[in-house]
Protein backbone atom coordinates (compact mmCIF):
# COMPACT_ATOMS: atom_id res chain seq x y z
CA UNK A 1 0.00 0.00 0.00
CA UNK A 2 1.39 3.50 -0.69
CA UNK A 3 2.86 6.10 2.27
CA UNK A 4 0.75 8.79 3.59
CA UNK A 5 3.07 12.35 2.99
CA UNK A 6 1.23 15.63 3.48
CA UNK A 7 -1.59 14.06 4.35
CA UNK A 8 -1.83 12.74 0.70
CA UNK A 9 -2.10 8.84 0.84
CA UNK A 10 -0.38 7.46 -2.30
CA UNK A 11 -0.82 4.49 -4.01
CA UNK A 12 -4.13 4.88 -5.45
CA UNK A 13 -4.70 3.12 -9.08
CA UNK A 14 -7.17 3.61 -11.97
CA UNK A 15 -8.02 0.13 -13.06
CA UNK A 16 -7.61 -0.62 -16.85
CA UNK A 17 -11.36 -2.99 -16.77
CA UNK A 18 -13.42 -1.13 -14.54
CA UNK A 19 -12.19 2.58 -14.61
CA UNK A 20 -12.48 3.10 -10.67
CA UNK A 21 -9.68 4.13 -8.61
CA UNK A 22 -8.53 1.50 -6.37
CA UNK A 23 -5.77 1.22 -3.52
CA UNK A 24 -3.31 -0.87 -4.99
CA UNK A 25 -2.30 -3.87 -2.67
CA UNK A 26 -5.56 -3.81 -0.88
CA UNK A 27 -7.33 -6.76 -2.29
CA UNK A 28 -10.56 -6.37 -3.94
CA UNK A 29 -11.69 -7.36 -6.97
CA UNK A 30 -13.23 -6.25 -9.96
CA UNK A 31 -15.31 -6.95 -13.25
CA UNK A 32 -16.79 -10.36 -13.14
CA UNK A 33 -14.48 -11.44 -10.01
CA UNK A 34 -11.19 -10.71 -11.47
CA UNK A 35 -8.66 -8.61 -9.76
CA UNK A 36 -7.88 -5.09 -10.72
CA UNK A 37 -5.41 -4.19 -13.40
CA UNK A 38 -3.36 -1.44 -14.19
CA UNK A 39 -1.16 -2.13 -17.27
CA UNK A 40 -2.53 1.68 -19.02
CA UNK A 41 -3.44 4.11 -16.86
CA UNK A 42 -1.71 5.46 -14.08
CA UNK A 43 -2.23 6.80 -10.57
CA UNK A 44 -1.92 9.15 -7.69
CA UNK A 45 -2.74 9.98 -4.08
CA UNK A 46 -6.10 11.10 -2.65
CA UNK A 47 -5.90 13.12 0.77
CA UNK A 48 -6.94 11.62 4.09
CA UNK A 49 -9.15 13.09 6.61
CA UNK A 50 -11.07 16.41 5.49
CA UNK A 51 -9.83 18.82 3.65
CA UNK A 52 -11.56 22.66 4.03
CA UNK A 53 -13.22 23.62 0.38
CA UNK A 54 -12.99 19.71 -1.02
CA UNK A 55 -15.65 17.32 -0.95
CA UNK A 56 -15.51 14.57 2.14
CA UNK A 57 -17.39 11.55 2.72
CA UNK A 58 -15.10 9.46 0.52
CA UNK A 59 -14.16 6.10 1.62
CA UNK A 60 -12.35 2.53 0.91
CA UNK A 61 -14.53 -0.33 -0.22
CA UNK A 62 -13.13 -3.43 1.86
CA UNK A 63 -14.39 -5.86 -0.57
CA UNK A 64 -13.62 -4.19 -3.77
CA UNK A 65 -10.98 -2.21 -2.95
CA UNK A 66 -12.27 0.86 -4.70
CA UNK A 67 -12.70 4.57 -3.26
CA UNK A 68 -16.56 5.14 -3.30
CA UNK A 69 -18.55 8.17 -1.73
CA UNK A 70 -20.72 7.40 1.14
CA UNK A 71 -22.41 10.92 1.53
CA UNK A 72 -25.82 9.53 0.15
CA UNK A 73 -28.98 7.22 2.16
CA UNK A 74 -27.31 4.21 0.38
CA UNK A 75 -23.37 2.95 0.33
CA UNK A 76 -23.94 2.30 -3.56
CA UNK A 77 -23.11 -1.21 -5.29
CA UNK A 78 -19.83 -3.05 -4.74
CA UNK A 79 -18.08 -5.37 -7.66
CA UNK A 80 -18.39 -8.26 -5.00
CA UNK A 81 -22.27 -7.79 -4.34
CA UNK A 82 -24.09 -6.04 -1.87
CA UNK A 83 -23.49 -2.69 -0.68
CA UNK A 84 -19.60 -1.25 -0.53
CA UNK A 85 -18.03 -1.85 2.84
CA UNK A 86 -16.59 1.25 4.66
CA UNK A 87 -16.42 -0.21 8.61
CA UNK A 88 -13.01 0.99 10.18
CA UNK A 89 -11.41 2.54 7.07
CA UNK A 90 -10.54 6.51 6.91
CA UNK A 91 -12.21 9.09 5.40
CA UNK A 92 -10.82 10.74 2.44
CA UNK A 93 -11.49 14.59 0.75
CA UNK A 94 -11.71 15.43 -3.06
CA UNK A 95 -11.03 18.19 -4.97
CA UNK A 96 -14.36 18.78 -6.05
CA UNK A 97 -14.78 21.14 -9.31
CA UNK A 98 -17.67 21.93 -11.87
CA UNK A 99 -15.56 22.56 -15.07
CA UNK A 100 -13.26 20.04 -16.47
CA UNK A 101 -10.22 22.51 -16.50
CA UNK A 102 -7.44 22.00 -13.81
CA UNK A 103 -7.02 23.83 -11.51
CA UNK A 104 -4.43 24.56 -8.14
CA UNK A 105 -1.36 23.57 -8.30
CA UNK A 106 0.12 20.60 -10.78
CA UNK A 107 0.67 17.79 -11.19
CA UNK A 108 -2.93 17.03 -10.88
CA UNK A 109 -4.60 13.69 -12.44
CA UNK A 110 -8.13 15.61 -13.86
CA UNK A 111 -10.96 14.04 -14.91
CA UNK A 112 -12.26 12.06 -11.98
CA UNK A 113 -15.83 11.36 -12.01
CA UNK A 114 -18.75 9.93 -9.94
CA UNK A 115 -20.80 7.18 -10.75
CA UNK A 116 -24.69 7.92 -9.54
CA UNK A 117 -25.53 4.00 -9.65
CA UNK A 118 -22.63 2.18 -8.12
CA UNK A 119 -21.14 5.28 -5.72
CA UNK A 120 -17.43 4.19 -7.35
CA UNK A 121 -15.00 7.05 -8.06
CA UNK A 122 -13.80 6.65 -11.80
CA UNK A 123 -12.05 8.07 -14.42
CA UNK A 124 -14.10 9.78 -17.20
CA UNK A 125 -11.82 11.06 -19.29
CA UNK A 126 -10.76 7.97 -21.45
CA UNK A 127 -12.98 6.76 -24.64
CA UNK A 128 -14.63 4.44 -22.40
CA UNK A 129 -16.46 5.28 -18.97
CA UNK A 130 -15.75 1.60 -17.70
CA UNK A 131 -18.13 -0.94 -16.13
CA UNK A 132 -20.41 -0.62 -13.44
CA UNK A 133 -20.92 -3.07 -10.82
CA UNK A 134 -25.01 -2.19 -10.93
CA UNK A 135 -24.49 -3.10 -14.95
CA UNK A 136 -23.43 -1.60 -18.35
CA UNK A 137 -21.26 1.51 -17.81
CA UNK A 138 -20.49 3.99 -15.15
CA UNK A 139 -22.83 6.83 -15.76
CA UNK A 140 -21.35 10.58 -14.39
CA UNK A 141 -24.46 12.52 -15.69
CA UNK A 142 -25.29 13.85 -12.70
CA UNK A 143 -21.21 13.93 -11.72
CA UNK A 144 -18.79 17.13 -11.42
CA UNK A 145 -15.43 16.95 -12.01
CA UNK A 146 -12.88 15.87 -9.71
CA UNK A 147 -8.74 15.93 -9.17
CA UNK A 148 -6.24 14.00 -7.40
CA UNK A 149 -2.42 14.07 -6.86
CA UNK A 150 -0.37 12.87 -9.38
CA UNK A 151 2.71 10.64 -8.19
CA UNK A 152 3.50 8.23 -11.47
């Protein structure tokens, strides 16, 4: 698992099947049981605790592995059925924006989106919005725009 600097906790992947953004080294699993994979796109660090001016309420599925927001009446849909499971894992803060231009400082990862149907945290900038544990693809209609750190 990655090293917490700053109060930035590294080690955070985007996974080449499903899209999400997934602590690398923490188990889970993904798209029809099979483990996350990151062979194409790359990663960064999201911050820990809450940060004043981002969005909080973000946390670590401990089946799945994946970062999903549990600010909502429900804890959304989890790769390995049933709800996402959040007991005794820190919270985590996102740079929330409503544009997709960057913004702050660099190197930021842009692009981020949230999936309405499954809760997951995924990246929506590629050609493909990825799959969605509820079924077909993540859908970020009703998503802004989000950042994290960039380490690799």
């Amino acid at each position: 698992m990655g090293a917490t600097a700053n109060g930035i906790k590294s080690g955070w992947r985007c996974c080449d099947r499903c899209n999400g953004l997934y602590l690398d080294g923490g188990g889970g699993s993904c798209v029809g049981g099979n483990s996350h994979t990151t062979a194409v796109n790359g990663g960064g660090g999201v911050s820990e605790g809450t940060v004043p001016g981002w969005q909080s309420n973000w946390r670590l599925c401990k089946k799945c592995g994946s970062l999903f927001y549990y600010g909502n009446p429900t804890n959304g849909v989890c790769f390995k059925g049933g709800a996402h499971d959040y007991e005794n894992t820190k919270g985590y803060s996102l740079e929330m924006r409503t544009t997709k231009a960057a913004t702050g400082f660099p190197p930021y990862f842009t692009m981020w989106r949230w999936c309405h149907n499954c809760e997951s945290f995924f990246y929506g900038g590629a050609s493909k919005m990825g799959s969605c544990p509820k079924g077909g693809s993540h859908d970020a209609s009703k998503s802004n725009y989000y950042s994290i750190h960039y380490f690799y």
